[in-house]
PDB file of N, CA and C in Angstrom:
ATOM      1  N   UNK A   1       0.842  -1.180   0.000  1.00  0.00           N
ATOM      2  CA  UNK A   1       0.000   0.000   0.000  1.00  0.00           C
ATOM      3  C   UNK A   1       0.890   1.247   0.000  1.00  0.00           C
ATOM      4  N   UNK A   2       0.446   2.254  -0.918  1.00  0.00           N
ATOM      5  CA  UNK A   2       1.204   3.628  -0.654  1.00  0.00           C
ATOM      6  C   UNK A   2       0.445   4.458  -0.191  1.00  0.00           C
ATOM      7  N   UNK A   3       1.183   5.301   0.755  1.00  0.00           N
ATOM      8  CA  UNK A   3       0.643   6.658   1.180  1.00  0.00           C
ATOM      9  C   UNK A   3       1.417   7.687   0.972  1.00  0.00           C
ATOM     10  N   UNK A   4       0.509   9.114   1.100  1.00  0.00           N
ATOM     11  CA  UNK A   4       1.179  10.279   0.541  1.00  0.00           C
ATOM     12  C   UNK A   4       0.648  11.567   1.414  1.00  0.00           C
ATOM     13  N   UNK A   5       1.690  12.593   1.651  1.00  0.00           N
ATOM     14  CA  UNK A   5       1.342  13.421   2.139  1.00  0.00           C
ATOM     15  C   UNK A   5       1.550  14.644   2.266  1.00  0.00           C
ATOM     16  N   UNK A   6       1.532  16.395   2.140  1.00  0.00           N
ATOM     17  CA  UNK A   6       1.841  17.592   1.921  1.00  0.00           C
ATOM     18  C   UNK A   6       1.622  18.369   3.070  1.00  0.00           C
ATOM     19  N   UNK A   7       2.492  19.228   3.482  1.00  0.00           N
ATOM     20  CA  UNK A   7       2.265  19.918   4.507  1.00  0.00           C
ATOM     21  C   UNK A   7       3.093  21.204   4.372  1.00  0.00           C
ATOM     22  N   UNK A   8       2.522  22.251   4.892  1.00  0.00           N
ATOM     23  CA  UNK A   8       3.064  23.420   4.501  1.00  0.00           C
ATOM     24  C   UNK A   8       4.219  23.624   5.316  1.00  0.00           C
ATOM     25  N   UNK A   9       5.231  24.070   5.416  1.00  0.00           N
ATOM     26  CA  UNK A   9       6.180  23.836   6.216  1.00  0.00           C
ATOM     27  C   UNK A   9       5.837  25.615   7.588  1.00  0.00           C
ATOM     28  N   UNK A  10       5.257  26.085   6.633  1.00  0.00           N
ATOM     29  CA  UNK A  10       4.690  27.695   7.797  1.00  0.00           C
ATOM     30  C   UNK A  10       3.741  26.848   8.694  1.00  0.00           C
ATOM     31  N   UNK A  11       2.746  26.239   8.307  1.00  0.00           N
ATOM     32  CA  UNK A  11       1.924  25.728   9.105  1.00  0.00           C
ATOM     33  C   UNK A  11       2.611  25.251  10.225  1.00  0.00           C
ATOM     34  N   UNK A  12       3.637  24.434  10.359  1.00  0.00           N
ATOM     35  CA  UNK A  12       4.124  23.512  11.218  1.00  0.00           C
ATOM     36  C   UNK A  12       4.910  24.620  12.079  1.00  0.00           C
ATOM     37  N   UNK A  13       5.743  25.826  11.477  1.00  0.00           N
ATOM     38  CA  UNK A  13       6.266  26.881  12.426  1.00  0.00           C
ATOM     39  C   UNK A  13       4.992  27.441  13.333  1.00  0.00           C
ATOM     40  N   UNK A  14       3.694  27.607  12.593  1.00  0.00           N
ATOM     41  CA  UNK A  14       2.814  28.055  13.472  1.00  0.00           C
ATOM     42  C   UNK A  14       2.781  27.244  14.475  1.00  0.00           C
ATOM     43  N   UNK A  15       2.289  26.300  14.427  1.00  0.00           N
ATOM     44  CA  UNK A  15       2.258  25.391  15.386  1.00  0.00           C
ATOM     45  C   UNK A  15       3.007  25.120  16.587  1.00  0.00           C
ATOM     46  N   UNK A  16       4.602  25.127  16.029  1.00  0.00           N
ATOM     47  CA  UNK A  16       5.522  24.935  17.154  1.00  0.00           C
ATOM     48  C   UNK A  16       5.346  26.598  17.897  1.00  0.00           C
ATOM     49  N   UNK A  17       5.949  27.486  17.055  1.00  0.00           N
ATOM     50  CA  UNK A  17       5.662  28.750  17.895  1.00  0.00           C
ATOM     51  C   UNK A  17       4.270  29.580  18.739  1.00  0.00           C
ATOM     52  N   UNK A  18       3.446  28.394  18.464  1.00  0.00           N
ATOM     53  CA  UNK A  18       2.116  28.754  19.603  1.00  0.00           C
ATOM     54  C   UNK A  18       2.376  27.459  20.593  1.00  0.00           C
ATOM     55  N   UNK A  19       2.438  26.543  20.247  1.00  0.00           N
ATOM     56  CA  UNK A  19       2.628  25.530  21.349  1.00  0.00           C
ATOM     57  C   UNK A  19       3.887  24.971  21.888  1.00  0.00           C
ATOM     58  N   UNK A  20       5.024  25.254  21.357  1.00  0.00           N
ATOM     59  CA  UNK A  20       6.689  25.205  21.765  1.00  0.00           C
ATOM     60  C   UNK A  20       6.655  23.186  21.353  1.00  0.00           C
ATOM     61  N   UNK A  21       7.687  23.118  22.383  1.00  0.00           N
ATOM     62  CA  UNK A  21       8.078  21.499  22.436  1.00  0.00           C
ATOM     63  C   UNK A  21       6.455  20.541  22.543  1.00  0.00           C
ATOM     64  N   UNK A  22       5.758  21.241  23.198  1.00  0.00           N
ATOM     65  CA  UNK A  22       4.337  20.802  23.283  1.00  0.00           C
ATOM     66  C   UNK A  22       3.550  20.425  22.098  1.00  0.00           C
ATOM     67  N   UNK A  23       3.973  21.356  21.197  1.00  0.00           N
ATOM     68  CA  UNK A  23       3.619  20.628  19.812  1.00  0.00           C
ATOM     69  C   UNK A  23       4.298  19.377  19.063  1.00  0.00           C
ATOM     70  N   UNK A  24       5.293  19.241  19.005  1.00  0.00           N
ATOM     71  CA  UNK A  24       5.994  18.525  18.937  1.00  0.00           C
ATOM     72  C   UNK A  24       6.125  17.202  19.250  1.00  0.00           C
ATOM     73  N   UNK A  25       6.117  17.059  20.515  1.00  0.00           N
ATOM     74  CA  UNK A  25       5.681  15.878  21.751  1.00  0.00           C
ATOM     75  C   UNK A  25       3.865  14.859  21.511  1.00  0.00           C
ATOM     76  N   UNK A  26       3.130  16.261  20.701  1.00  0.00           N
ATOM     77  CA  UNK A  26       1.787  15.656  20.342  1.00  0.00           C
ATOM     78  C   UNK A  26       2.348  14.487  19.182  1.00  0.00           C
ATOM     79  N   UNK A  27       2.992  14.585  18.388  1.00  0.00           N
ATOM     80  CA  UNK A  27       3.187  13.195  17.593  1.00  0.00           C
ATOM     81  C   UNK A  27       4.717  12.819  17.461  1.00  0.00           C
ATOM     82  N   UNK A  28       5.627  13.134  18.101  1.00  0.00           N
ATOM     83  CA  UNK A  28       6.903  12.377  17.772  1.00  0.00           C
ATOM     84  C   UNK A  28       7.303  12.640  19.410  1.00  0.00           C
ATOM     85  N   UNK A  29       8.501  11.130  19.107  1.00  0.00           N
ATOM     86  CA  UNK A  29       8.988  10.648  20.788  1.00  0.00           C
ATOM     87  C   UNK A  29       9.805  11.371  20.811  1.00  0.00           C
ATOM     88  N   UNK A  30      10.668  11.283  21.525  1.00  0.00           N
ATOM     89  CA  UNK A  30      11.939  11.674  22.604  1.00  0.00           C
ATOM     90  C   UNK A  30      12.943  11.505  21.476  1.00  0.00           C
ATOM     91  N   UNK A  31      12.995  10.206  21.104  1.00  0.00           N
ATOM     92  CA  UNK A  31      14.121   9.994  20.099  1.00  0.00           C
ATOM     93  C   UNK A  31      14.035  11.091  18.749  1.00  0.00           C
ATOM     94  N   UNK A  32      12.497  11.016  18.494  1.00  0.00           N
ATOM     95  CA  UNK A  32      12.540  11.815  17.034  1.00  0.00           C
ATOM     96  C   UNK A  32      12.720  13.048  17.357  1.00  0.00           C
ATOM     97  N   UNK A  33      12.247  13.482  18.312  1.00  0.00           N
ATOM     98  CA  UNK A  33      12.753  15.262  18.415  1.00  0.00           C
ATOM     99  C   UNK A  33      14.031  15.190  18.789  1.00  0.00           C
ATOM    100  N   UNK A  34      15.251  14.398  19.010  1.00  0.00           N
ATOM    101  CA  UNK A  34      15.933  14.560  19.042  1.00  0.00           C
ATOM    102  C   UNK A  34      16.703  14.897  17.596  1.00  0.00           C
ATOM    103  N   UNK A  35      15.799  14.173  16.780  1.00  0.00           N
ATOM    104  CA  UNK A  35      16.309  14.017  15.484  1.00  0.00           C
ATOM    105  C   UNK A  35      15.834  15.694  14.466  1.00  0.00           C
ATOM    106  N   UNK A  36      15.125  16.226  15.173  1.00  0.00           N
ATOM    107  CA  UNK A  36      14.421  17.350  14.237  1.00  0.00           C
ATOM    108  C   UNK A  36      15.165  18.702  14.825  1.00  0.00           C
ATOM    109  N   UNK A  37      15.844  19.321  14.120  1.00  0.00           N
ATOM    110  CA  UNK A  37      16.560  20.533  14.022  1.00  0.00           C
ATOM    111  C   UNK A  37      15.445  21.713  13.714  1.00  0.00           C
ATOM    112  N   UNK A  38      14.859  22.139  13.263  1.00  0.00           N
ATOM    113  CA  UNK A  38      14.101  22.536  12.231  1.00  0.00           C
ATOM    114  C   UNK A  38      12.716  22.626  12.079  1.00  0.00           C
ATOM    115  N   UNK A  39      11.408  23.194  12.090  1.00  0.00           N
ATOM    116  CA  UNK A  39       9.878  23.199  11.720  1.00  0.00           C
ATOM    117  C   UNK A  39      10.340  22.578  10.244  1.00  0.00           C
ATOM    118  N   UNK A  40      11.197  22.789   9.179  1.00  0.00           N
ATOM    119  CA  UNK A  40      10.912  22.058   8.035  1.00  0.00           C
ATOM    120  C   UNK A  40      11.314  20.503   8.023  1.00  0.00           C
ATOM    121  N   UNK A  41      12.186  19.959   9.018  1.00  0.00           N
ATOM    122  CA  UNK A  41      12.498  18.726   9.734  1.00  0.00           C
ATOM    123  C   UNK A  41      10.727  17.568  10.133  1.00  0.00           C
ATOM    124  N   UNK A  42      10.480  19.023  11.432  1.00  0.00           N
ATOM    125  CA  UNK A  42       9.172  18.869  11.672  1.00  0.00           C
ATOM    126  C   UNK A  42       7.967  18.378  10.995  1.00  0.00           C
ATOM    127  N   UNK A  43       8.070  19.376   9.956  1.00  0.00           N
ATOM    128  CA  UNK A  43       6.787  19.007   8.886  1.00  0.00           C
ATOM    129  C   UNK A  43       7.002  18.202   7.617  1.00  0.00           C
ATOM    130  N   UNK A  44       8.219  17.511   7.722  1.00  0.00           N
ATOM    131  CA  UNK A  44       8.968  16.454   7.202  1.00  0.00           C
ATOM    132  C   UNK A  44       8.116  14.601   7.493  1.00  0.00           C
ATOM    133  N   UNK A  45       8.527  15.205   9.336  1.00  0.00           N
ATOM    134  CA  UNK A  45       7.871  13.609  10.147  1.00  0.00           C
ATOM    135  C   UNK A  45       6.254  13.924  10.477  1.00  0.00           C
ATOM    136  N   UNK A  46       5.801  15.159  10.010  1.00  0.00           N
ATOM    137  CA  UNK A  46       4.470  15.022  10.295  1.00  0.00           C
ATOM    138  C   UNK A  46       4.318  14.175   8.909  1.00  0.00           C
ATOM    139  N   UNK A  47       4.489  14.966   7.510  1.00  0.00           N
ATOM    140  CA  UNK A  47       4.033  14.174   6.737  1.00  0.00           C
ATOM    141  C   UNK A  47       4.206  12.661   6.458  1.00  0.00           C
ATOM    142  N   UNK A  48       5.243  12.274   7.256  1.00  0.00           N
ATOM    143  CA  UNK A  48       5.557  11.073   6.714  1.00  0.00           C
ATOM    144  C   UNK A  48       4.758  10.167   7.751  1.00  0.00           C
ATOM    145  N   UNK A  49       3.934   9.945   8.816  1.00  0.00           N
ATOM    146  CA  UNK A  49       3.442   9.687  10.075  1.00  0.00           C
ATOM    147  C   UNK A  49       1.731  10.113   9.243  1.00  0.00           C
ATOM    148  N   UNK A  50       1.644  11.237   8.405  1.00  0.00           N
ATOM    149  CA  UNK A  50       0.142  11.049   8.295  1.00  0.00           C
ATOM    150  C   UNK A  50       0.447   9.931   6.800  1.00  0.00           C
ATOM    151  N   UNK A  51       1.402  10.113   6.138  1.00  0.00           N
ATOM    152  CA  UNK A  51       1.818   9.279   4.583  1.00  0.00           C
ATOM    153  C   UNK A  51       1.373   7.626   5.160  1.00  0.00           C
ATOM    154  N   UNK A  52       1.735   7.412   6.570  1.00  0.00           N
ATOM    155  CA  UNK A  52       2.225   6.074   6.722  1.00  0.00           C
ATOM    156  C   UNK A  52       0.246   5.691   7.140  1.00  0.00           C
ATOM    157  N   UNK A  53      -0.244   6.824   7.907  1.00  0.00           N
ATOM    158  CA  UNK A  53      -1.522   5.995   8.290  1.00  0.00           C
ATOM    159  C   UNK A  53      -2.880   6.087   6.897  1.00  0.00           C
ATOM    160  N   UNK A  54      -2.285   6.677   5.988  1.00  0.00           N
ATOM    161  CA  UNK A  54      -3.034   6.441   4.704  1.00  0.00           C
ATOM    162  C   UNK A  54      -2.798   5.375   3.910  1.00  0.00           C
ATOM    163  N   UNK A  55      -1.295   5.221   3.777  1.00  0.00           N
ATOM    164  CA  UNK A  55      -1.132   3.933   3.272  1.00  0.00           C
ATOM    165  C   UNK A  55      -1.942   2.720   4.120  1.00  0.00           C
ATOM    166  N   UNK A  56      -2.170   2.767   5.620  1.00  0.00           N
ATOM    167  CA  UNK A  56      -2.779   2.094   5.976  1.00  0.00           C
ATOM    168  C   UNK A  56      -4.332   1.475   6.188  1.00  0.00           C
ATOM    169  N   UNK A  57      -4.454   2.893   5.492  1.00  0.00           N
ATOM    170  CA  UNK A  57      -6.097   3.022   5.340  1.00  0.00           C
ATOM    171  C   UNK A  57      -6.727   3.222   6.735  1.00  0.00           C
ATOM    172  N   UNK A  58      -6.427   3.877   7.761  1.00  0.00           N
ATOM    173  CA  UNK A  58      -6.663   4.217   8.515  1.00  0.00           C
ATOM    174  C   UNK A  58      -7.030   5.743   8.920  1.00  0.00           C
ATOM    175  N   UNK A  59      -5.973   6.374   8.563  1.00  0.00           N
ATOM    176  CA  UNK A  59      -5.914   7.374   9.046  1.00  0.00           C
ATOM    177  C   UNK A  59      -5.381   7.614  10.655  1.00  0.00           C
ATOM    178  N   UNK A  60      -5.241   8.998  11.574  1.00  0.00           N
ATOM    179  CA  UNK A  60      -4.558   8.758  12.659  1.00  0.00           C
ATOM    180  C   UNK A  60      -6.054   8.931  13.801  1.00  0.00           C
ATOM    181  N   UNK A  61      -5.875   7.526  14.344  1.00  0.00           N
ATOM    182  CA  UNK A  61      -7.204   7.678  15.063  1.00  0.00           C
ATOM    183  C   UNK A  61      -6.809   6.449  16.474  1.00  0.00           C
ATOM    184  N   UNK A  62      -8.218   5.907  16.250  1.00  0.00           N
ATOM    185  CA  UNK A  62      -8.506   4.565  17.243  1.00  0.00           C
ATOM    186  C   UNK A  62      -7.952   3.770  17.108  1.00  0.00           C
ATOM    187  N   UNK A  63      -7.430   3.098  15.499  1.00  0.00           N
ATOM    188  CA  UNK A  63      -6.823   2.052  15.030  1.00  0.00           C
ATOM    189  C   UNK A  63      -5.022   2.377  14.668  1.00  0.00           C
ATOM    190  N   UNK A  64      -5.108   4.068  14.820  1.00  0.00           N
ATOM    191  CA  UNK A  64      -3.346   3.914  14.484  1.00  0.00           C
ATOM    192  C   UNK A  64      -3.260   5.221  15.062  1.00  0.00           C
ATOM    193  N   UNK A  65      -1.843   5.129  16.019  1.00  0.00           N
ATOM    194  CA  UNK A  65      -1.529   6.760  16.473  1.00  0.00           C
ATOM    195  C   UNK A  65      -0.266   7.114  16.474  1.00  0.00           C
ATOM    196  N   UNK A  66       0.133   8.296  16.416  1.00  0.00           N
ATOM    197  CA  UNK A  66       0.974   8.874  15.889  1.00  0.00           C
ATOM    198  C   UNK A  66       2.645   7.735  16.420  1.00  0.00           C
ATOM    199  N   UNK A  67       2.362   7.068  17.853  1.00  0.00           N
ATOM    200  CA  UNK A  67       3.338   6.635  18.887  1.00  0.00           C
ATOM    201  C   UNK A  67       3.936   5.459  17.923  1.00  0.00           C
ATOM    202  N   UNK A  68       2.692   4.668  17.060  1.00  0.00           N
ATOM    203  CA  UNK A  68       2.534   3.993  16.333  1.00  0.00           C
ATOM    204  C   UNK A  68       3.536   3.797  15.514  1.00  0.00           C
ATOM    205  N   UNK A  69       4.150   4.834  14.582  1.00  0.00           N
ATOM    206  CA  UNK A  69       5.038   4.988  13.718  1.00  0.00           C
ATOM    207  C   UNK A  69       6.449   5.577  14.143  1.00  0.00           C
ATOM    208  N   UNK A  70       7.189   4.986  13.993  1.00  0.00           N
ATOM    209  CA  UNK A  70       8.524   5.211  14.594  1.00  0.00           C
ATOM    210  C   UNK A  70       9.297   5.516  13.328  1.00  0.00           C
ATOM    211  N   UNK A  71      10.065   7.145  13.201  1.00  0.00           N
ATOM    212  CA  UNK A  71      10.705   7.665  12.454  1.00  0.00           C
ATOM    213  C   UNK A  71      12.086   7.696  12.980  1.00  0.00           C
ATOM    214  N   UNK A  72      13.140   7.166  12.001  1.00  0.00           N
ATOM    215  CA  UNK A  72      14.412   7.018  12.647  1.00  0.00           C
ATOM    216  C   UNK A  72      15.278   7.529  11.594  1.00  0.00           C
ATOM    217  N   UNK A  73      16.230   7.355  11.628  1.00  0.00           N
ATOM    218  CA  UNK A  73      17.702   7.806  10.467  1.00  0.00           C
ATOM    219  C   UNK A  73      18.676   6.486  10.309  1.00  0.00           C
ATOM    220  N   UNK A  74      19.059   6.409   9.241  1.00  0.00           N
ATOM    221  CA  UNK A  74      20.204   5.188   8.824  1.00  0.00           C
ATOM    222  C   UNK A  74      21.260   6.158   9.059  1.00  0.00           C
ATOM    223  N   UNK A  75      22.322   5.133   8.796  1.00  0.00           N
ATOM    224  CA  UNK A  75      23.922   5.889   9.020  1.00  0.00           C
ATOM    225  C   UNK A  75      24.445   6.832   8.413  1.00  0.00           C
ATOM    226  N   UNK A  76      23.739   7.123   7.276  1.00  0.00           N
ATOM    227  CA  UNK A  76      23.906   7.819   5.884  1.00  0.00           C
ATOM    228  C   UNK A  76      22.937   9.120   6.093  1.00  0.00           C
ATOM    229  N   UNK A  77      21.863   8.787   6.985  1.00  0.00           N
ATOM    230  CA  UNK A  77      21.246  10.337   7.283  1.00  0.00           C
ATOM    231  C   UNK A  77      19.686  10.057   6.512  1.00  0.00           C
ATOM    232  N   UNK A  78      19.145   9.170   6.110  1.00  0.00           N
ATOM    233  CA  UNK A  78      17.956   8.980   4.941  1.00  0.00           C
ATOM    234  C   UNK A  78      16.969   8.390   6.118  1.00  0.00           C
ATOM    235  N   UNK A  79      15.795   9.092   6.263  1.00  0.00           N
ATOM    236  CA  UNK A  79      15.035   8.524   7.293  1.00  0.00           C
ATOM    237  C   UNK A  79      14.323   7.134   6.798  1.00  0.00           C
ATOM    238  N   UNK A  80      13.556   6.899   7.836  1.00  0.00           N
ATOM    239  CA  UNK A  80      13.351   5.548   8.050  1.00  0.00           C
ATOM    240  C   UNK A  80      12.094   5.076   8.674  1.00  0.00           C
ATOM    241  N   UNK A  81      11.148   4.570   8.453  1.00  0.00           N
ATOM    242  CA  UNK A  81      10.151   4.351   9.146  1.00  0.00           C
ATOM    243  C   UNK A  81       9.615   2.659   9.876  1.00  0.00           C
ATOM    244  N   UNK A  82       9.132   2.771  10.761  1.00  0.00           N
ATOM    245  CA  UNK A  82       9.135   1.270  11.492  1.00  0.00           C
ATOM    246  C   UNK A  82       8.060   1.204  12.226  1.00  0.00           C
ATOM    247  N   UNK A  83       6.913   0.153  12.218  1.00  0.00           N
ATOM    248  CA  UNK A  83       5.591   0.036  12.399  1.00  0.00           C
ATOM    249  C   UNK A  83       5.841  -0.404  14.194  1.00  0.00           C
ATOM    250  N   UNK A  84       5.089   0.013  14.625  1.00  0.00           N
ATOM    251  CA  UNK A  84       4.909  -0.757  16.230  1.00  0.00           C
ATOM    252  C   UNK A  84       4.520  -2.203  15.951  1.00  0.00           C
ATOM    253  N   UNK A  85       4.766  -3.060  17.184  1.00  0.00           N
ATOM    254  CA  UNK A  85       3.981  -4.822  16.855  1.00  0.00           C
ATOM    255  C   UNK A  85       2.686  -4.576  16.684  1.00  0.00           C
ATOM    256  N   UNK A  86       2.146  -3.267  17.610  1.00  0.00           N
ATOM    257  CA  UNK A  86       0.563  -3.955  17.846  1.00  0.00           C
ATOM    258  C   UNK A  86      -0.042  -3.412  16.064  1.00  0.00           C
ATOM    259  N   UNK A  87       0.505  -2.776  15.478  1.00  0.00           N
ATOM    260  CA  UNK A  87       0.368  -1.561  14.289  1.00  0.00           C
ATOM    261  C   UNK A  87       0.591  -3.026  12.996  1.00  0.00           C
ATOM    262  N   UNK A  88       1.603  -3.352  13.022  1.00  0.00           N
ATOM    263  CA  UNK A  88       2.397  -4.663  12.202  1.00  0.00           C
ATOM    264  C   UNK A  88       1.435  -6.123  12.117  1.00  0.00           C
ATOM    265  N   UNK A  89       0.856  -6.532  13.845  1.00  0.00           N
ATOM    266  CA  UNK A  89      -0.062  -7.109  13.972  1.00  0.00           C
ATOM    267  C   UNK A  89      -1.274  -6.890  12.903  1.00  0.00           C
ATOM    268  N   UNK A  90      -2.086  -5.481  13.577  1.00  0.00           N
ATOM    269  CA  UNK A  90      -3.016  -5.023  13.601  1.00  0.00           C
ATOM    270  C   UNK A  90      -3.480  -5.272  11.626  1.00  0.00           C
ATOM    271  N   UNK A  91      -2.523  -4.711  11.002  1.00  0.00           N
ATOM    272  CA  UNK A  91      -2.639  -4.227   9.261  1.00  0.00           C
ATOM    273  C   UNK A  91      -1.731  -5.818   8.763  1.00  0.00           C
ATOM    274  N   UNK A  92      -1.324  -6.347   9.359  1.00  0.00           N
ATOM    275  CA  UNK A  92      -0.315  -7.451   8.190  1.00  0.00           C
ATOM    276  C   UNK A  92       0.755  -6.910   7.824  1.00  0.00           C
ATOM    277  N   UNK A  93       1.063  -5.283   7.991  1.00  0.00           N
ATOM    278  CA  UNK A  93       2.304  -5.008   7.300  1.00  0.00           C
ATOM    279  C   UNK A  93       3.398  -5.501   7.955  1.00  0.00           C
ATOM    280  N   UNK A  94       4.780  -5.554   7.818  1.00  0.00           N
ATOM    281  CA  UNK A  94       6.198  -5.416   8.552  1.00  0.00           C
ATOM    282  C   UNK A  94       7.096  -4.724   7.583  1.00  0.00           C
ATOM    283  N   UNK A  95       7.279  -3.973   7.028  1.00  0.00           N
ATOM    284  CA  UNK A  95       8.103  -3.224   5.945  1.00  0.00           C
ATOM    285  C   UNK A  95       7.696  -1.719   5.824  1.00  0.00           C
ATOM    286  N   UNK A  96       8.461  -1.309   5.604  1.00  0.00           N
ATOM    287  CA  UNK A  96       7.882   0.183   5.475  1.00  0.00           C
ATOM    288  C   UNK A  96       9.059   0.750   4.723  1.00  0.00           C
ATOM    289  N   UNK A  97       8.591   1.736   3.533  1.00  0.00           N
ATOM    290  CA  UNK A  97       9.956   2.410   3.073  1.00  0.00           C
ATOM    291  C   UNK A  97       9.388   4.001   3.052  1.00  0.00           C
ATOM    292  N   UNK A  98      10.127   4.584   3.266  1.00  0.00           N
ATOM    293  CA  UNK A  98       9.552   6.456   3.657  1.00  0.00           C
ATOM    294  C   UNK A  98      11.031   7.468   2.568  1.00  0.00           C
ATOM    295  N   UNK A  99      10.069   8.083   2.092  1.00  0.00           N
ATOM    296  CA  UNK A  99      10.617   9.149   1.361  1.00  0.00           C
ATOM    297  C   UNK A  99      10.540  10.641   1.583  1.00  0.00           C
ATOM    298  N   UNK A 100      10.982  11.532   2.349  1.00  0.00           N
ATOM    299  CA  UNK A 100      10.798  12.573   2.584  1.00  0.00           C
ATOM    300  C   UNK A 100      10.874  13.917   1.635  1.00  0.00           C
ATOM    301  N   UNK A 101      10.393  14.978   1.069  1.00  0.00           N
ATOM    302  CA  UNK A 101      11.609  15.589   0.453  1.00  0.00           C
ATOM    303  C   UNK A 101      10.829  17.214   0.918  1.00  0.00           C
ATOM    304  N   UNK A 102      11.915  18.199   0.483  1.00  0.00           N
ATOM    305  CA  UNK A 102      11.712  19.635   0.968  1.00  0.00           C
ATOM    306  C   UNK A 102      11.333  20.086  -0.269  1.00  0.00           C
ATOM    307  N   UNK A 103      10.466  21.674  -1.021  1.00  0.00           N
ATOM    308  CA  UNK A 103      10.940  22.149  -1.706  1.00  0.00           C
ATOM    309  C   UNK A 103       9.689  23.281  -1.646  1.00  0.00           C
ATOM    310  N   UNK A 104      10.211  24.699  -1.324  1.00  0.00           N
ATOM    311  CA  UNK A 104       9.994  25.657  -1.421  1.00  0.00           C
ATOM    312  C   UNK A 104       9.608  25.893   0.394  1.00  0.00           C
ATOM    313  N   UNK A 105       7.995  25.986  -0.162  1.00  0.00           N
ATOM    314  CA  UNK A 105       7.516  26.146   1.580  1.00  0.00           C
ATOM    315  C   UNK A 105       6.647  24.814   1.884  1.00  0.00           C
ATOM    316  N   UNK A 106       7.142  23.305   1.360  1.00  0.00           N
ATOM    317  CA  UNK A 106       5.855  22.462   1.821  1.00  0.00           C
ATOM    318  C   UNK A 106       6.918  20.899   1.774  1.00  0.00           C
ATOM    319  N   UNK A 107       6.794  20.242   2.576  1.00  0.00           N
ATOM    320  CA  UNK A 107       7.670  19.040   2.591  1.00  0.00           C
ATOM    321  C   UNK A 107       6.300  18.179   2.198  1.00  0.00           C
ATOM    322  N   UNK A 108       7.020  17.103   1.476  1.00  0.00           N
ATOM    323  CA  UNK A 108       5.802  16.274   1.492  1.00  0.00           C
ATOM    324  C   UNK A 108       6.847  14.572   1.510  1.00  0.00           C
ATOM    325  N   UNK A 109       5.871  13.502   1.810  1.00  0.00           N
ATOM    326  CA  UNK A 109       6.093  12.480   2.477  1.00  0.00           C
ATOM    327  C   UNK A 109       5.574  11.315   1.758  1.00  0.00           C
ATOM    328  N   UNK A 110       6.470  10.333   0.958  1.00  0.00           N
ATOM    329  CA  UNK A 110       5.674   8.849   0.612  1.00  0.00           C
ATOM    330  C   UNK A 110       6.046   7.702   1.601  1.00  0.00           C
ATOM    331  N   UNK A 111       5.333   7.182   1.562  1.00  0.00           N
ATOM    332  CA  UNK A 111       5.444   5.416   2.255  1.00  0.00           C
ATOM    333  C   UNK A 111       5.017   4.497   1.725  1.00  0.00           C
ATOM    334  N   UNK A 112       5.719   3.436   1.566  1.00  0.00           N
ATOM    335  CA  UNK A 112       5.163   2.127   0.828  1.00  0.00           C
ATOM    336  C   UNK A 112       5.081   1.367   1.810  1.00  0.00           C
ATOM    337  N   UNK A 113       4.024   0.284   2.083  1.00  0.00           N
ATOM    338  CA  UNK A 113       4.035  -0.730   3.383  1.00  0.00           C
ATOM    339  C   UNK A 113       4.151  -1.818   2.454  1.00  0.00           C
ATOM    340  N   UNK A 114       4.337  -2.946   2.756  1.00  0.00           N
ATOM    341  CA  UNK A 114       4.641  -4.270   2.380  1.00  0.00           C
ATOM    342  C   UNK A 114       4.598  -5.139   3.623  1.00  0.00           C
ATOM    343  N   UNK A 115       3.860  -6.279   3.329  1.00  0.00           N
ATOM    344  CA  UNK A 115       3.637  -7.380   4.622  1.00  0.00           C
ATOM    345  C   UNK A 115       4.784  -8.211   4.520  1.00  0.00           C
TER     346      UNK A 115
END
């Protein structure tokens, strides 16, 4: 299954600069904000976290939440995405490949799942 996703990268500065780390913390862990420099970083792993629960046909709700999707980095710096068990269980998937990219004012986000 693929998913896809666009996000304005101002939107996501709004966001952090009305709600600080608090925004932030609403969908990525400890590890991933460690990983985000940046609101265009930011609106990088939002899209790729809403990319991943479309591919799932879900959307981010009852059946999949943000904790769900685990965004990481390889050695080389190319992010990475990784389903929780109960998430992997839940859909049949175990694979995930995530594509991020920047350009102008809007990052947008693919994911392919594979069982």
């Amino acid at each position: 299954m693929i998913g896809i996703d666009l996000i304005k990268i101002s939107r996501m500065e709004r966001f952090i600069g009305r709600y600080g780390d608090a925004a932030l913390r609403r969908f990525l862990s400890d590890a991933e904000i460690a990983l985000v420099g940046s609101p265009k970083t930011a609106a990088g792993f939002w899209a790729a976290k809403e990319a991943c629960s479309k591919a799932l046909g879900s959307g981010i709700g009852g059946e999949c939440g943000f904790g769900d999707m685990i965004i990481s980095k390889s050695p080389k710096g190319a992010p990475q995405l990784s389903l929780s068990p109960a998430l992997q269980q839940r859909f049949g998937f175990s694979k995930a490949a995530l594509s991020i990219t920047h350009d102008g004012e809007y990052a947008v986000a693919a994911v392919l799942l594979q069982p």
